[in-house]
Protein backbone atom coordinates (compact mmCIF):
# COMPACT_ATOMS: atom_id res chain seq x y z
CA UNK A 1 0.00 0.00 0.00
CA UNK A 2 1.27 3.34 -0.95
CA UNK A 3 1.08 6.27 1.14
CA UNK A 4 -0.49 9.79 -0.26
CA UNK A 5 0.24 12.70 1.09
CA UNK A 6 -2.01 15.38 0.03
CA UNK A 7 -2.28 18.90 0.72
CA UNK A 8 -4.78 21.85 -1.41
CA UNK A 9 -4.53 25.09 -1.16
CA UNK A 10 -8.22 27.04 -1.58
CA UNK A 11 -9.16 31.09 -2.31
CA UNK A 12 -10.21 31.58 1.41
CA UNK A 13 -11.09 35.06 2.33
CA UNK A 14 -11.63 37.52 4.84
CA UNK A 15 -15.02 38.76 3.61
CA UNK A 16 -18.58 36.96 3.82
CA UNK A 17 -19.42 35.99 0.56
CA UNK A 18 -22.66 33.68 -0.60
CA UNK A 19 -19.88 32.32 -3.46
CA UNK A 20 -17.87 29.30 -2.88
CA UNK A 21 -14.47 29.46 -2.14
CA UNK A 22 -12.55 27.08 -4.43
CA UNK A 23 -10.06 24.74 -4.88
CA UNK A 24 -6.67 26.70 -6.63
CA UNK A 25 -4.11 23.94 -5.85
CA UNK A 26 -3.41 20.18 -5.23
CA UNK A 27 -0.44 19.10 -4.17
CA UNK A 28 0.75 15.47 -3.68
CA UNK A 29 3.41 13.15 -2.55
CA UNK A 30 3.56 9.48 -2.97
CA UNK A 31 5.23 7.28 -0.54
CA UNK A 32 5.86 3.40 -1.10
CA UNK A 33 5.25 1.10 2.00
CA UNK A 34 8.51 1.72 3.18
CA UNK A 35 7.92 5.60 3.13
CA UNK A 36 10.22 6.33 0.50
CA UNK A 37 9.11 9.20 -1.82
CA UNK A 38 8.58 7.40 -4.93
CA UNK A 39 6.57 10.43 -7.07
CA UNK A 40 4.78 13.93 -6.64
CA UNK A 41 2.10 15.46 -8.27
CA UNK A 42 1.22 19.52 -8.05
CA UNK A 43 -1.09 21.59 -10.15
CA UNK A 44 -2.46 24.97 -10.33
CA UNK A 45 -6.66 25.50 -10.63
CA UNK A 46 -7.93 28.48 -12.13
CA UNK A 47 -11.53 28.98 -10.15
CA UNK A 48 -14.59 30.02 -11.51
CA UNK A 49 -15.29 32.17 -8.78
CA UNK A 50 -12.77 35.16 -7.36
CA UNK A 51 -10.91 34.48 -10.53
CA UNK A 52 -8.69 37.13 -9.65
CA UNK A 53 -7.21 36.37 -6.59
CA UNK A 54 -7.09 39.14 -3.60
CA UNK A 55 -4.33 40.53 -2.07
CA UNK A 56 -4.78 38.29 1.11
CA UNK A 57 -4.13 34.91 -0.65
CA UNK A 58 -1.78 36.20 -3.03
CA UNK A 59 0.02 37.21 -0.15
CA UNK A 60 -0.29 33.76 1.70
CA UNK A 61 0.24 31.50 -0.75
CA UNK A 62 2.76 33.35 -3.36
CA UNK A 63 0.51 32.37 -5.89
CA UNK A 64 1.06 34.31 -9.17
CA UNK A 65 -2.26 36.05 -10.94
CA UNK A 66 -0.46 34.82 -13.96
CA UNK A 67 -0.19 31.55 -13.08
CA UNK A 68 -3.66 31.04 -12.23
CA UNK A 69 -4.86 32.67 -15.32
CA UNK A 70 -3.23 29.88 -17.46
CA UNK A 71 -4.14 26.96 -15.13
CA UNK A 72 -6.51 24.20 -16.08
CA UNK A 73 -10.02 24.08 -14.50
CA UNK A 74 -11.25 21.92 -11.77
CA UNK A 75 -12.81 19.00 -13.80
CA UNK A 76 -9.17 18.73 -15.42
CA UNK A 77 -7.17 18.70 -12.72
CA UNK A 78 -9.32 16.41 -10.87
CA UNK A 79 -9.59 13.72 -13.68
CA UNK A 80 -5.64 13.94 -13.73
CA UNK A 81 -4.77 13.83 -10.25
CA UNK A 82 -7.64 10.64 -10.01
CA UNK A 83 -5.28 9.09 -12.72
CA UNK A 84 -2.31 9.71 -10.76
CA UNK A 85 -3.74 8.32 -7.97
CA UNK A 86 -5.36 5.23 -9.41
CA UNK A 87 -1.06 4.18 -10.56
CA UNK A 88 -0.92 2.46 -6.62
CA UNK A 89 -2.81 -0.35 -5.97
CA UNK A 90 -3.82 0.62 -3.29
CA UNK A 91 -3.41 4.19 -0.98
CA UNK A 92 -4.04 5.50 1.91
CA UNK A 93 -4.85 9.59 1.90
CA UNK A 94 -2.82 11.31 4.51
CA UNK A 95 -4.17 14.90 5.36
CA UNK A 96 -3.05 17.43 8.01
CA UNK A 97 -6.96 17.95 9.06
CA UNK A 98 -9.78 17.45 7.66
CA UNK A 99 -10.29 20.34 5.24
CA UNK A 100 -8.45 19.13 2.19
CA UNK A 101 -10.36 16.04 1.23
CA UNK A 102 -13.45 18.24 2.07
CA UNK A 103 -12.90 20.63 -0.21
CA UNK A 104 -12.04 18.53 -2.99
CA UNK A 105 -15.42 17.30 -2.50
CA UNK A 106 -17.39 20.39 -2.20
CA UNK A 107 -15.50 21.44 -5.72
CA UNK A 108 -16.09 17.98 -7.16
CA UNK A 109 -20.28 18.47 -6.33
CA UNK A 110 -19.81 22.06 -7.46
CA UNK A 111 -18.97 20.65 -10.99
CA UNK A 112 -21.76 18.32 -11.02
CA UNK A 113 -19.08 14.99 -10.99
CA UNK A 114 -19.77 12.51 -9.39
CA UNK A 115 -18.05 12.27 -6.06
CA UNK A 116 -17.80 8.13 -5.54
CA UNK A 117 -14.07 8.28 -5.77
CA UNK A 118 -13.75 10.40 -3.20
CA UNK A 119 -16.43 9.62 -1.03
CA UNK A 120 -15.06 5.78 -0.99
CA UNK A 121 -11.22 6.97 -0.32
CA UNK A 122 -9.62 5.89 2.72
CA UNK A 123 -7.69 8.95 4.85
CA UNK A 124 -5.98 9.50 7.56
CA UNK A 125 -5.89 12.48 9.85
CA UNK A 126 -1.92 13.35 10.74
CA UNK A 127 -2.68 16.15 12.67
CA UNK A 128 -5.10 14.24 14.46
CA UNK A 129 -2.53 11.43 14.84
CA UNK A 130 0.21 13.81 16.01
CA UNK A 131 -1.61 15.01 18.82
CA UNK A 132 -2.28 11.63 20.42
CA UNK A 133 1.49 10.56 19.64
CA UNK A 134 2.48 14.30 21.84
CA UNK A 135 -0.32 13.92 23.77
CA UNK A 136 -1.87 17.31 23.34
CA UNK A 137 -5.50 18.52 22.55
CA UNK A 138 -4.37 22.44 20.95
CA UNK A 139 -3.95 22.18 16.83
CA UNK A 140 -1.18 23.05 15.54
CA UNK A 141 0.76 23.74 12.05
CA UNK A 142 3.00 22.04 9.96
CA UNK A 143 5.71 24.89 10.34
CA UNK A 144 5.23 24.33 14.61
CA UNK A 145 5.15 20.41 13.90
CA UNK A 146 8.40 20.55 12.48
CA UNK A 147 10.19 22.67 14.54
CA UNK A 148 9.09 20.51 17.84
CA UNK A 149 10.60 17.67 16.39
CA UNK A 150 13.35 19.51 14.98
CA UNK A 151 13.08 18.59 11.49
CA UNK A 152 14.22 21.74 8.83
CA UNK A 153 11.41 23.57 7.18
CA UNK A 154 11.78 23.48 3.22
CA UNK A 155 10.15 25.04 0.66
CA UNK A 156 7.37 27.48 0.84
CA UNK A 157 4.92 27.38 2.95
CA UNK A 158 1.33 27.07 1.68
CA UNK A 159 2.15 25.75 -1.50
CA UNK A 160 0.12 22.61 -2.14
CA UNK A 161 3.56 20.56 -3.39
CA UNK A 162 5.86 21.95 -0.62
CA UNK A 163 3.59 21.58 2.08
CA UNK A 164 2.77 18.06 0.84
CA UNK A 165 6.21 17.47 1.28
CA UNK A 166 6.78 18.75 4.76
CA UNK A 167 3.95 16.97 6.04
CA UNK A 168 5.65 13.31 4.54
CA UNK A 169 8.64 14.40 6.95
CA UNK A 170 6.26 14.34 9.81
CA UNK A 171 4.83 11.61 9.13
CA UNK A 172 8.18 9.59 8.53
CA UNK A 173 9.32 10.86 12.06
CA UNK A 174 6.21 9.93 13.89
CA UNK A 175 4.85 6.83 11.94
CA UNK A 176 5.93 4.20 15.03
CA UNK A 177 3.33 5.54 17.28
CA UNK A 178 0.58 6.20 15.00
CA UNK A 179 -2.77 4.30 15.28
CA UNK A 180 -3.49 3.60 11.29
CA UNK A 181 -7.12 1.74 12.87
CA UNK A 182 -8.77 5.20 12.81
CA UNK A 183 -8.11 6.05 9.19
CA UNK A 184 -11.43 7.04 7.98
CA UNK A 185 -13.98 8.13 5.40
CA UNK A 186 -15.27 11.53 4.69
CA UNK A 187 -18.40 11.41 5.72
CA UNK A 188 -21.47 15.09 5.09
CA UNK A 189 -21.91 16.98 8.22
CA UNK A 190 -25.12 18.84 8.71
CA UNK A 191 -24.11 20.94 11.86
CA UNK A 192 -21.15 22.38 13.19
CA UNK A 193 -18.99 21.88 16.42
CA UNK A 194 -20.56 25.32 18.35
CA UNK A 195 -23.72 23.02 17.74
CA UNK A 196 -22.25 19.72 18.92
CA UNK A 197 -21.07 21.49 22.20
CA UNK A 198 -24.42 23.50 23.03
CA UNK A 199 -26.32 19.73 23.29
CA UNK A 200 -23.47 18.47 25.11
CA UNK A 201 -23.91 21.36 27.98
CA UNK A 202 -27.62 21.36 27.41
CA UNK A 203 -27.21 17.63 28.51
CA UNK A 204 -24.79 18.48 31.42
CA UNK A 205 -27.39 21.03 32.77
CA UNK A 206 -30.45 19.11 32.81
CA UNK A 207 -28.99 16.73 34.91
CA UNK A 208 -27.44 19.19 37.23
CA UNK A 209 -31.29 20.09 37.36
CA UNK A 210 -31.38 15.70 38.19
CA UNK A 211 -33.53 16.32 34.91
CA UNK A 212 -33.46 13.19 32.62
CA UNK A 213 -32.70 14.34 29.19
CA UNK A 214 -35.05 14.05 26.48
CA UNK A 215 -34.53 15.37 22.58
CA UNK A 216 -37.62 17.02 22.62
CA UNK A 217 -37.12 18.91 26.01
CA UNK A 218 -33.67 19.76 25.36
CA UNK A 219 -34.96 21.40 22.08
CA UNK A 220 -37.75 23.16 23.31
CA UNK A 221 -35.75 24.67 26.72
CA UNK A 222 -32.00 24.97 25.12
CA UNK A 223 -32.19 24.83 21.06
CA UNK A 224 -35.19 26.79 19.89
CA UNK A 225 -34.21 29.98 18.99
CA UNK A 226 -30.80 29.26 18.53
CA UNK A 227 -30.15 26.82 16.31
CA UNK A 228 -32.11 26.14 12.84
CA UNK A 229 -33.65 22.70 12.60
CA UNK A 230 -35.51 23.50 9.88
CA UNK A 231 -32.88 21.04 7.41
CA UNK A 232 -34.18 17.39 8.72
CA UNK A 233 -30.32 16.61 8.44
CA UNK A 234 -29.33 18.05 10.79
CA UNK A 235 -31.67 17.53 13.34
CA UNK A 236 -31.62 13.83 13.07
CA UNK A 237 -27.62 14.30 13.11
CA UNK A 238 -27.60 16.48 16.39
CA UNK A 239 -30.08 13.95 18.00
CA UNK A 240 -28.02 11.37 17.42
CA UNK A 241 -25.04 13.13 18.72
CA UNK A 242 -27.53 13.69 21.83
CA UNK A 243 -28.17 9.76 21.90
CA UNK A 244 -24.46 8.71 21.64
CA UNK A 245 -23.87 11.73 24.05
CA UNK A 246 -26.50 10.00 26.43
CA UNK A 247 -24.37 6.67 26.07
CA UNK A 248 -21.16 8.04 27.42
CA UNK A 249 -20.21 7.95 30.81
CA UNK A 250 -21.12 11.15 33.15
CA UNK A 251 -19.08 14.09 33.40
CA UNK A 252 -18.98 17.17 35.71
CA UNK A 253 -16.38 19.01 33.10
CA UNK A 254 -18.17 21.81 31.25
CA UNK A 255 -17.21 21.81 28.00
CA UNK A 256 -16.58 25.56 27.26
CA UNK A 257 -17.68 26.89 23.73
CA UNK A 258 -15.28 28.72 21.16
CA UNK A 259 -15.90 31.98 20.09
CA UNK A 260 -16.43 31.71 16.14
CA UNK A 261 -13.83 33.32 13.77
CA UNK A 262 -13.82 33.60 9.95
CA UNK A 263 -12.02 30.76 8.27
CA UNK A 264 -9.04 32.62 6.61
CA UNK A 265 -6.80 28.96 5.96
CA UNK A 266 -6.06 28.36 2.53
């Protein structure tokens, strides 16, 4: 089984916007099962949307205009790197989060493709794993990953390729302690983690109040108002959360919710 290291690069921005953000760059490593570096693949996107790139990602990413005026589109790119991908036998997708296989889904769906390739790829979640192996809950970056375990930064950062690469290094250095059982599958979420955590504490208070929690109370008294049900999605996904919640043994520990920020990564 080969090893793929993948890392995208998207036009993120500052502003609200109804408009997608978009896919600009994929960048790719393959590793054999030994972890050698056996090929790469990188290419620019052009988008559809924000064609012309703002100052903030241009600045970020070093991305430029000209460059992603001549790139291919989306439903190129894609069908290539699929090609590129489908030369192992098998691979497992390593990703520093979550976002990158994400968004290559969102653009796939944007195009109208069909998304079963994706959708049915196996991945695995470095940063995910590298917090378990330093036994730390606080994300952090490549760049900081690196420097803890002393490993020289090359490249540029954000740039698909390059940061593709860096991550391999990281995951070379920590492989030994990494639990491959909880590679995974992307899977469509219908509410977000400020969501998640108000039904966790709306759980925790109700039985502070020696209240047995019930969906339908814990809507009325802590969710109406506040969170749109109005998708069936999502409620059935946030009252299963509830019921797995339920399953879990008790905790006092509040869990304390994040203020929200814009997402700015790219």
């Amino acid at each position: 089984m080969d090893y793929i290291v993948l890392d995208i690069e998207f036009n993120g921005r500052k502003f609200a916007s109804e408009l997608p953000m978009e896919v600009i760059e994929i960048g790719a490593v393959r590793l054999d099962a030994d972890m050698n570096q056996i090929d790469t693949f990188t290419s620019l996107i052009k988008p559809v949307y924000f064609a012309k790139l703002n100052n903030f990602i241009k600045k970020k990413t070093g991305i430029p205009q000209a460059d992603i005026d001549i790139a291919p589109g989306f439903r190129k790119v894609s069908a290539d790197f699929i090609a590129w991908l489908s030369k192992s036998e098998s691979f497992l997708l390593i990703t520093w989060g979550g976002e990158d296989l994400k968004r290559i889904i969102y653009d796939t769906r944007m195009h109208k493709q069909d998304d079963a390739f994706w959708m049915a790829a196996t991945y695995f979640d470095l940063l995910k794993g590298y917090l378990r192996v330093k036994n730390v809950t606080n994300d952090v970056s490549v760049e900081a990953a690196l420097a803890e375990l002393a490993i020289e930064a090359e490249g540029s950062a954000h740039r698909a390729l390059d940061d593709a690469i860096m991550t391999a290094k990281i995951l070379r250095a920590i492989a030994g302690g990494l639990d491959f059982t909880r590679s995974q599958q992307f899977k469509d979420a219908y509410s977000n983690s400020k969501e998640r955590r108000m039904v966790k504490n709306a759980i925790r208070s109700m039985r502070a109040q020696r209240q047995t929690p019930q969906w339908e109370t814990l809507v009325e008294k802590y969710l109406k108002d506040r969170i749109a049900l109005t998708d069936p999605r999502k409620s059935a996904e946030l009252e299963q959360y509830f019921h797995e919640e339920l399953a879990k043994p008790v905790s006092d520990k509040p869990v304390r919710e994040k203020p929200e920020t814009a997402d700015t990564n790219a």
